[in-house]
Structure formats: C-alpha cells, structure tokens
PDB file of N, CA and C in Angstrom:
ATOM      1  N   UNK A   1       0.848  -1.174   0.000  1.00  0.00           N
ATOM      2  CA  UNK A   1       0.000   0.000   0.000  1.00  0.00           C
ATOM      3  C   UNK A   1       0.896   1.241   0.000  1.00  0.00           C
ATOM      4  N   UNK A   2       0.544   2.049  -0.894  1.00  0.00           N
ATOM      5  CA  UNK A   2       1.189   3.300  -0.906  1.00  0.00           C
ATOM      6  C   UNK A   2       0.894   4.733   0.038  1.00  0.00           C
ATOM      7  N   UNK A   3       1.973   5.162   0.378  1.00  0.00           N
ATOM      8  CA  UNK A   3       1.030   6.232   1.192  1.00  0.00           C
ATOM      9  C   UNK A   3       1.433   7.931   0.575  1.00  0.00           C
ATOM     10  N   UNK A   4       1.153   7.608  -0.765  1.00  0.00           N
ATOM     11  CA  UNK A   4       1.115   8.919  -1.707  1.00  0.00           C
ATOM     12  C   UNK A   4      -0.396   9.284  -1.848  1.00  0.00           C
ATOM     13  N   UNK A   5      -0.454  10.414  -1.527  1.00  0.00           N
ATOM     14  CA  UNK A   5      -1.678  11.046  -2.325  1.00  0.00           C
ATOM     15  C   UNK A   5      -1.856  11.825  -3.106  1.00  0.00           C
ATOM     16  N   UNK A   6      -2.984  11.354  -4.003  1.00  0.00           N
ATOM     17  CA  UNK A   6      -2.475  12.346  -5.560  1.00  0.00           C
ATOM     18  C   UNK A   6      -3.784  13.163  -5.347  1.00  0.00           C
ATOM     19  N   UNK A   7      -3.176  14.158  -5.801  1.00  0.00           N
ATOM     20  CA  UNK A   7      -4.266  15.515  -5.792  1.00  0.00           C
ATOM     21  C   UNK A   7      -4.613  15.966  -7.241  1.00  0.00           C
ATOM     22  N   UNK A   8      -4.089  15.835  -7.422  1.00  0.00           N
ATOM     23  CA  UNK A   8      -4.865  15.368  -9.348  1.00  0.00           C
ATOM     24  C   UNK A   8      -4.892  14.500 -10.259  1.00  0.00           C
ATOM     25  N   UNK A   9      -5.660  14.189 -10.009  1.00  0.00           N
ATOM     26  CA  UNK A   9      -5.580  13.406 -11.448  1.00  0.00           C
ATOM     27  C   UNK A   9      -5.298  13.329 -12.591  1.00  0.00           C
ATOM     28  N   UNK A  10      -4.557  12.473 -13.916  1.00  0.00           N
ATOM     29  CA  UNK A  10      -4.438  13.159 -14.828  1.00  0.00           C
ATOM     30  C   UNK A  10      -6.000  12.854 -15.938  1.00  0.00           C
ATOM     31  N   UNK A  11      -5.468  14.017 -16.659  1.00  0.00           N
ATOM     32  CA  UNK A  11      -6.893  14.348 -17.567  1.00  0.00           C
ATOM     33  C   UNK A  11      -6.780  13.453 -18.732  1.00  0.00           C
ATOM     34  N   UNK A  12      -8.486  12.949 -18.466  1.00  0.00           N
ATOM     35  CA  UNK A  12      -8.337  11.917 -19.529  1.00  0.00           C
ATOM     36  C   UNK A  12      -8.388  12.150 -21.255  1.00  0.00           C
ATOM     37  N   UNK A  13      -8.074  11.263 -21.837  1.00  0.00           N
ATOM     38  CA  UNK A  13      -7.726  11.955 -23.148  1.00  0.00           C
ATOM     39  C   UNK A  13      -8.731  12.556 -23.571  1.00  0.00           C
ATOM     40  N   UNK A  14      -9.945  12.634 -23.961  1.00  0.00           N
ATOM     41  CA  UNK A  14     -10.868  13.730 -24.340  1.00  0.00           C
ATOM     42  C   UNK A  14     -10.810  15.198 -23.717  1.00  0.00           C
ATOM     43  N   UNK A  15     -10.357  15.602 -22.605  1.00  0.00           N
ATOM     44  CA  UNK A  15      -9.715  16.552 -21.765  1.00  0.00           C
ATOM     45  C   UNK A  15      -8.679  16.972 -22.792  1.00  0.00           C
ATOM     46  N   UNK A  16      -7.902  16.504 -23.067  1.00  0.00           N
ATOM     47  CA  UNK A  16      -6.635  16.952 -23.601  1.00  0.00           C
ATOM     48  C   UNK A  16      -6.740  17.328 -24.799  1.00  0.00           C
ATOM     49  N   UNK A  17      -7.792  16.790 -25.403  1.00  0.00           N
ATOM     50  CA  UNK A  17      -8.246  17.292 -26.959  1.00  0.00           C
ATOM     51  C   UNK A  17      -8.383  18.566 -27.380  1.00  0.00           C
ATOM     52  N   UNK A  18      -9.268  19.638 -25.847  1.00  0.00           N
ATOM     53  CA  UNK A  18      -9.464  21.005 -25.288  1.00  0.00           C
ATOM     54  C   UNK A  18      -8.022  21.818 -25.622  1.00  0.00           C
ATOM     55  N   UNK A  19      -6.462  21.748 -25.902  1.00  0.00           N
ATOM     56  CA  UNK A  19      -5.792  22.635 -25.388  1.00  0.00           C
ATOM     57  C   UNK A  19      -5.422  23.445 -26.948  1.00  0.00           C
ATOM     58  N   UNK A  20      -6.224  23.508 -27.814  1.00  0.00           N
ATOM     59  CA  UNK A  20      -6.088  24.517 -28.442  1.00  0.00           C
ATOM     60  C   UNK A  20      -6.101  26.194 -27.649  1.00  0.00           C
ATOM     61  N   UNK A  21      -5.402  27.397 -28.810  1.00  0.00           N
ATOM     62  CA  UNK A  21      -5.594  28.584 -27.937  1.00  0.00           C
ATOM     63  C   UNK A  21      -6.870  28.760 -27.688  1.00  0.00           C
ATOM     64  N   UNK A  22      -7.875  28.848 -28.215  1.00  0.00           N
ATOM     65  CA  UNK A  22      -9.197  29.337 -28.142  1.00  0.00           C
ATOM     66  C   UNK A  22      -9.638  28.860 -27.093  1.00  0.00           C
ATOM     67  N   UNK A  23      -9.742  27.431 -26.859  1.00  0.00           N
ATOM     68  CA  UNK A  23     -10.249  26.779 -25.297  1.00  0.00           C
ATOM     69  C   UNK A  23      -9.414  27.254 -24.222  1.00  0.00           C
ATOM     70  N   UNK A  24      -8.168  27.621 -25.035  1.00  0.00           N
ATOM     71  CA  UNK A  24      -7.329  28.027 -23.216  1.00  0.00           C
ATOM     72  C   UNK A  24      -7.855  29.241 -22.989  1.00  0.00           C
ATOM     73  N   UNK A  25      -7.230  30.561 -23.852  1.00  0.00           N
ATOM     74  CA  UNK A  25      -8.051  31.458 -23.443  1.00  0.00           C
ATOM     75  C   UNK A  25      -9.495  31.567 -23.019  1.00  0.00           C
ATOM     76  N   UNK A  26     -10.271  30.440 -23.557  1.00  0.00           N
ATOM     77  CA  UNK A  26     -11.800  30.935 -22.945  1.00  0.00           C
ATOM     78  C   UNK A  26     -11.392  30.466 -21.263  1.00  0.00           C
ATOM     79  N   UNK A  27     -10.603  29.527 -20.964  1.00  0.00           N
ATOM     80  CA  UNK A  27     -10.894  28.910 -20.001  1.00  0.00           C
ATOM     81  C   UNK A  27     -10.279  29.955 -18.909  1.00  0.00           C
ATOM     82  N   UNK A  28      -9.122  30.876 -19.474  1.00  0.00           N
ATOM     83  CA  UNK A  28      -8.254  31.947 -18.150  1.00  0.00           C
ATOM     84  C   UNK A  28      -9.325  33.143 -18.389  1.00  0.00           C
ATOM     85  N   UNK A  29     -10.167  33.486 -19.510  1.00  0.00           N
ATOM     86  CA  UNK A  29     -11.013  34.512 -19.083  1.00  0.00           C
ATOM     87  C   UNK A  29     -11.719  34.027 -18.261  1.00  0.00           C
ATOM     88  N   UNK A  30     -12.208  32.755 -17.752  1.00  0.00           N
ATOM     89  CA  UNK A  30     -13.304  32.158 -17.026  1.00  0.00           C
ATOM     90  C   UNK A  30     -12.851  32.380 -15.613  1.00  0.00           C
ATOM     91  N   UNK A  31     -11.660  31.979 -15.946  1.00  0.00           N
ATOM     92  CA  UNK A  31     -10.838  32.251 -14.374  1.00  0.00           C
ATOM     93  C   UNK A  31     -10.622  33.450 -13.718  1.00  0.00           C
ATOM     94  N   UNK A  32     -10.091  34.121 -14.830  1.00  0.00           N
ATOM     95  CA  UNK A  32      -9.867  36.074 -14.690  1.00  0.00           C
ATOM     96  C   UNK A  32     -11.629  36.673 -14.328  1.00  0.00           C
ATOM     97  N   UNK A  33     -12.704  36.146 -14.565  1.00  0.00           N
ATOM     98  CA  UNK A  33     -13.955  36.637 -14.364  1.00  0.00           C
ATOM     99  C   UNK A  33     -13.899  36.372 -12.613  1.00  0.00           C
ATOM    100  N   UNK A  34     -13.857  35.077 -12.405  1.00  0.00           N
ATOM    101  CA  UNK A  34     -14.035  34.407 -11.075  1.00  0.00           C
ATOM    102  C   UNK A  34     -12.980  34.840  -9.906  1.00  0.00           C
ATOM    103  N   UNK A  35     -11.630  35.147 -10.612  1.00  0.00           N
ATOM    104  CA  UNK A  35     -10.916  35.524  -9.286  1.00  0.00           C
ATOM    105  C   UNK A  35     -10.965  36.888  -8.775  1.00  0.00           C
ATOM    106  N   UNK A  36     -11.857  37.829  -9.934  1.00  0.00           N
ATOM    107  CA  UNK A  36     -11.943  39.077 -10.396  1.00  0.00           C
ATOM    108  C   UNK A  36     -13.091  39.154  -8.881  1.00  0.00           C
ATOM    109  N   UNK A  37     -13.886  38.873  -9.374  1.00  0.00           N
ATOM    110  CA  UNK A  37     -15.401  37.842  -8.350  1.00  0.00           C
ATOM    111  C   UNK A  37     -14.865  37.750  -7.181  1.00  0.00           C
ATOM    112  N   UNK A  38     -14.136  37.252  -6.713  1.00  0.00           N
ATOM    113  CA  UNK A  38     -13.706  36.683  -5.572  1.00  0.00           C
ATOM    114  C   UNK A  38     -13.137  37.802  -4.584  1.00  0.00           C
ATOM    115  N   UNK A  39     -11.910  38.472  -5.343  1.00  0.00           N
ATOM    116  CA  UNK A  39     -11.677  39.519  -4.818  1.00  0.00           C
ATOM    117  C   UNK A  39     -12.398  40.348  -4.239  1.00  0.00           C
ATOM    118  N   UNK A  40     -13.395  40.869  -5.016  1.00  0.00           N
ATOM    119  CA  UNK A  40     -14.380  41.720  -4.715  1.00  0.00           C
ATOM    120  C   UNK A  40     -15.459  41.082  -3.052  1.00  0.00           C
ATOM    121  N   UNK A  41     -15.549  40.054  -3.180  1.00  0.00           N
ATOM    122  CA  UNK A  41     -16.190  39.568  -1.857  1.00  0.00           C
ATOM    123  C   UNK A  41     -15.416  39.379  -0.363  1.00  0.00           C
ATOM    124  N   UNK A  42     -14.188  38.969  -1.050  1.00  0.00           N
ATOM    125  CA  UNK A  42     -13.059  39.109  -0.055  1.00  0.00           C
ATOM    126  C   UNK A  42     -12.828  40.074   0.421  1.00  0.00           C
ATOM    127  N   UNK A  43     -12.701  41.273  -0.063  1.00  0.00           N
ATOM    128  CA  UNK A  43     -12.573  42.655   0.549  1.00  0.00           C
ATOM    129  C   UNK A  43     -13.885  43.234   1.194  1.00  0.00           C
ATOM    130  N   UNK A  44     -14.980  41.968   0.948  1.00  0.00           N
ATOM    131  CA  UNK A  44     -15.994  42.854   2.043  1.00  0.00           C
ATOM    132  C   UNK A  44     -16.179  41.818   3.344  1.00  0.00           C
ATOM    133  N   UNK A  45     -15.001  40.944   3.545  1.00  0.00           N
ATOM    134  CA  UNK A  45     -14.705  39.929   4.634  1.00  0.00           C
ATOM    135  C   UNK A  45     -15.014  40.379   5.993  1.00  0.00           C
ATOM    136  N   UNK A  46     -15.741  39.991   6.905  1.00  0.00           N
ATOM    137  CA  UNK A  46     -15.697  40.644   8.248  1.00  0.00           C
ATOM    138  C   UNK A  46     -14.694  39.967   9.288  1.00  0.00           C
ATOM    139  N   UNK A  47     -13.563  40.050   8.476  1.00  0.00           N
ATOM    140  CA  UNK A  47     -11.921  39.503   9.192  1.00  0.00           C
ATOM    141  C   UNK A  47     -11.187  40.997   9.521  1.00  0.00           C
ATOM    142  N   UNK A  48     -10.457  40.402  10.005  1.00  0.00           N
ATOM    143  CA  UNK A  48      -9.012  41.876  10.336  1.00  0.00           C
ATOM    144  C   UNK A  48      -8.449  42.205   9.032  1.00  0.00           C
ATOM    145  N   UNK A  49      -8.104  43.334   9.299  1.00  0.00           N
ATOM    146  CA  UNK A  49      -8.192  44.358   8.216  1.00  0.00           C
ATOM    147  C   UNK A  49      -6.572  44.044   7.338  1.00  0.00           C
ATOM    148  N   UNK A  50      -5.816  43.182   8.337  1.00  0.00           N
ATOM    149  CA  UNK A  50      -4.476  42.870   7.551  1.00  0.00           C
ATOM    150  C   UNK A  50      -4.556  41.802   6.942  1.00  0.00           C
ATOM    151  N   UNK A  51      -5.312  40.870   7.478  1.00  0.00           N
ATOM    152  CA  UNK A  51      -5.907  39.098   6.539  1.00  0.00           C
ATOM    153  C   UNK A  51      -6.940  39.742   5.488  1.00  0.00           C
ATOM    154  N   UNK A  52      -7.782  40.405   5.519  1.00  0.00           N
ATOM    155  CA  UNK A  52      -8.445  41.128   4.466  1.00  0.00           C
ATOM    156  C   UNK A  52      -7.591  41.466   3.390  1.00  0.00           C
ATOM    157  N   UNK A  53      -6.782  42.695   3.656  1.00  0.00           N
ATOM    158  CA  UNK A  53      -5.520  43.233   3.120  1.00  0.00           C
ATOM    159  C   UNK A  53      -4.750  42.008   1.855  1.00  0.00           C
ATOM    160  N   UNK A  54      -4.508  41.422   2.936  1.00  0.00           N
ATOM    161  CA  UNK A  54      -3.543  40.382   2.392  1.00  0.00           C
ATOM    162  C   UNK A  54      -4.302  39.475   1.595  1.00  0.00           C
ATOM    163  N   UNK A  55      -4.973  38.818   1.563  1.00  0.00           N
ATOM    164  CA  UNK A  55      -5.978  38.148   0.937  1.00  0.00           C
ATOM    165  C   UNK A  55      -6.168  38.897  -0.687  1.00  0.00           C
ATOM    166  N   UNK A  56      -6.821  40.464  -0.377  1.00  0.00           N
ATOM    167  CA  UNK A  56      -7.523  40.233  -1.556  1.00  0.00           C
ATOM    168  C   UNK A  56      -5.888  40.885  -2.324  1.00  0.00           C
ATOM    169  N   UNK A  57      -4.646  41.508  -1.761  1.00  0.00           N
ATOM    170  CA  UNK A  57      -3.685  41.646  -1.980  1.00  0.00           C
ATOM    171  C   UNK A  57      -3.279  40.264  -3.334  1.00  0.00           C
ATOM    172  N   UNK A  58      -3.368  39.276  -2.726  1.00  0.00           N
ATOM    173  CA  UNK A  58      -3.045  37.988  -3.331  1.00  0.00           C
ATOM    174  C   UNK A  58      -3.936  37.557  -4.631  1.00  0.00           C
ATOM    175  N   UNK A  59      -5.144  37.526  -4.611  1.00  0.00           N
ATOM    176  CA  UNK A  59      -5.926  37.529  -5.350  1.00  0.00           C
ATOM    177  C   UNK A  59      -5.494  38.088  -6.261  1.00  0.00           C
ATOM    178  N   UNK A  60      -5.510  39.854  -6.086  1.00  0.00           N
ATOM    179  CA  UNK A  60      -5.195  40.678  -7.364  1.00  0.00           C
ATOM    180  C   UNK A  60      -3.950  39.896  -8.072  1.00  0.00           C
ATOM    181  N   UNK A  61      -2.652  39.823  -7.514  1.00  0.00           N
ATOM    182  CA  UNK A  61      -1.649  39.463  -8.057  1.00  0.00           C
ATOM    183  C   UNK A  61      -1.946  38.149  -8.794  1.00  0.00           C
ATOM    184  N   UNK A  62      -2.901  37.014  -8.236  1.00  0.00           N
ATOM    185  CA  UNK A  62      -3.470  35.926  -9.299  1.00  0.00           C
ATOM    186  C   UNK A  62      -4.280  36.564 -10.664  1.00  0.00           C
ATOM    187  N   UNK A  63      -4.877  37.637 -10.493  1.00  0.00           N
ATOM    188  CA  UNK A  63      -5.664  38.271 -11.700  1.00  0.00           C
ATOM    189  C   UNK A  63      -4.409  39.096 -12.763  1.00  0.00           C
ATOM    190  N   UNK A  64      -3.431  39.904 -12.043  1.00  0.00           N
ATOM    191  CA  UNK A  64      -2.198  40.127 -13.274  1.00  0.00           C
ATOM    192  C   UNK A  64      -1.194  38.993 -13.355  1.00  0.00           C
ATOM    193  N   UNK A  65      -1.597  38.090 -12.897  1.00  0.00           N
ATOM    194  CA  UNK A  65      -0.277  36.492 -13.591  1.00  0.00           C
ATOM    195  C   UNK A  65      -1.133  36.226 -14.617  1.00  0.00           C
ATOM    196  N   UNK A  66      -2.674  36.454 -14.425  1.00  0.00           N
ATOM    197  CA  UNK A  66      -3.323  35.751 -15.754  1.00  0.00           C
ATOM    198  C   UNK A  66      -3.759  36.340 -16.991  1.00  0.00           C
ATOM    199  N   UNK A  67      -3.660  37.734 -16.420  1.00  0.00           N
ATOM    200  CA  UNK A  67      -4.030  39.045 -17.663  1.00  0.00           C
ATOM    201  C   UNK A  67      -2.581  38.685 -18.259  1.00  0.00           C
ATOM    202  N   UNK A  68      -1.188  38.798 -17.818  1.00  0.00           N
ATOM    203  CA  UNK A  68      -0.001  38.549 -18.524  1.00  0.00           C
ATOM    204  C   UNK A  68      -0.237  37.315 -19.402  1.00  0.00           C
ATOM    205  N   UNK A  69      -0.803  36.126 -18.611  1.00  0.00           N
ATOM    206  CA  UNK A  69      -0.794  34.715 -19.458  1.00  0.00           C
ATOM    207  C   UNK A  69      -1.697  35.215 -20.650  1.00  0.00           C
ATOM    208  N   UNK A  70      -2.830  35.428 -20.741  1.00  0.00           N
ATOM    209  CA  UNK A  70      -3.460  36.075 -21.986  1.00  0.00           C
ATOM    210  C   UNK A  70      -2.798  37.029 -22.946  1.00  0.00           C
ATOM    211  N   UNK A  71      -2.284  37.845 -22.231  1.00  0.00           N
ATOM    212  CA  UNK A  71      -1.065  38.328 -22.864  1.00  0.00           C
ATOM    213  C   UNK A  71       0.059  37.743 -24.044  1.00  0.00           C
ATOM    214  N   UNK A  72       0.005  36.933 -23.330  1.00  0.00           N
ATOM    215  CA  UNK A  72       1.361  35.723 -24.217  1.00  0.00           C
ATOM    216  C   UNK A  72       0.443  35.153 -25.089  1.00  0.00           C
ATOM    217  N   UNK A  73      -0.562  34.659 -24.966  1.00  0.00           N
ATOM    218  CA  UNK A  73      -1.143  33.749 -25.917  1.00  0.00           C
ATOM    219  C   UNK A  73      -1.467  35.115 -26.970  1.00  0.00           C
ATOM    220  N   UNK A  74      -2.143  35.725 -26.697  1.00  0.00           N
ATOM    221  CA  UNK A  74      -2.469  37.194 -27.508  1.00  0.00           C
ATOM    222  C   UNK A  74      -1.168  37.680 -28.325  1.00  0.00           C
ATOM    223  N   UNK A  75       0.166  37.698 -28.138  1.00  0.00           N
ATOM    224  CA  UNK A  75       1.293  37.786 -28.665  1.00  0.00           C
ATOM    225  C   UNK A  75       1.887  37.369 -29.419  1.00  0.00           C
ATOM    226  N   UNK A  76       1.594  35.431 -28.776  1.00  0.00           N
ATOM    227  CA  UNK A  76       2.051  34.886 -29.089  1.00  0.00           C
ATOM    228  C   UNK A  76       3.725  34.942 -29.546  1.00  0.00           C
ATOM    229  N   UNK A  77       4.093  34.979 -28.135  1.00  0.00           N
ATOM    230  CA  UNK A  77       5.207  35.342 -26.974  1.00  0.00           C
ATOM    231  C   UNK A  77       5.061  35.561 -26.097  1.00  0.00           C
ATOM    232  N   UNK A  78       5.990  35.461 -25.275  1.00  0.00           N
ATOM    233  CA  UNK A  78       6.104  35.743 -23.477  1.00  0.00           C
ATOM    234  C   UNK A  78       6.254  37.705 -23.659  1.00  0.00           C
ATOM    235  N   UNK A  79       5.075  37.668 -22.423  1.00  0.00           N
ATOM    236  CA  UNK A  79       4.805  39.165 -21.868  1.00  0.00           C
ATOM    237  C   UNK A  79       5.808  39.198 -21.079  1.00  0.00           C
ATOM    238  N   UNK A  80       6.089  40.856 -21.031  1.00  0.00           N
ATOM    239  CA  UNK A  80       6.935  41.151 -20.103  1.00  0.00           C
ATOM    240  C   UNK A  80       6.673  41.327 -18.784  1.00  0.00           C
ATOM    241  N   UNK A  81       7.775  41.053 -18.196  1.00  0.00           N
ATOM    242  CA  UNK A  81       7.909  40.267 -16.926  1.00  0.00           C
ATOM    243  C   UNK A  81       7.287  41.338 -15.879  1.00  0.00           C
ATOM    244  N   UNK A  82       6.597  41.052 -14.813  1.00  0.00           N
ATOM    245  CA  UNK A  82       5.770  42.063 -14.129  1.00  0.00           C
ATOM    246  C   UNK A  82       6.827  43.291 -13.199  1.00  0.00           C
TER     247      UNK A  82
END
C-alpha cells in the first residue's frame, strides 16, 4: 500500500483534446472573471483588516499572472515580466 496522495488526477484523453488557444483562453477569461469575483467579496470579509488586506492583496496578483498569461497567448510570446 502506498502512502502517496495524488491531488490530481491526470486528464483523460478527451480533456486533452481542449488545449487549443481558443479553449485556453476561454478557459483563463473564465478564471480572470471568477478571481476578479472573488476579490471583490473578499474585501468585504468581516476579518481583520491585515488578513483582508492580504488576501484580496493575493488575489489581485493571481488576476495580473493571468491578464499577462493572456497576454502571451495574444502575442504569441512571453509578456513582459511584471
């Protein structure tokens, strides 16, 4: 018995069929909508104002790693570096 645990699974081949640009980008605008989303609720958290802070702090920085990743595909090249 193994005592690894896998936290993902890999994607089965019909999954993988998806990684044209068009499906990726739809899929990081989907993400860029939702973390966009998220942020916004996070900052109305009734936590301390530095876990608030920090939180939606983090968030944002997940929303410009992925505006850059769109970036690159949109380029088609690597964006410059933040």
């Amino acid at each position: 018995m193994s005592n690894v645990v896998l936290f993902r699974r890999p994607a089965p081949p019909a999954a993988r069929a998806r990684c044209d640009v068009i499906s990726v980008a739809d899929d990081l605008f989907a993400t860029l909508d939702g973390l966009q989303d998220l942020a916004e609720r996070a900052a109305l958290m009734g936590r301390p104002a530095i876990e608030v802070e920090r939180t939606v702090r983090n968030l944002r920085d997940a929303v410009g790693a992925l505006e850059r990743a769109l970036d690159c595909l949109g380029e088609g090249s690597e964006a410059a570096p933040a």
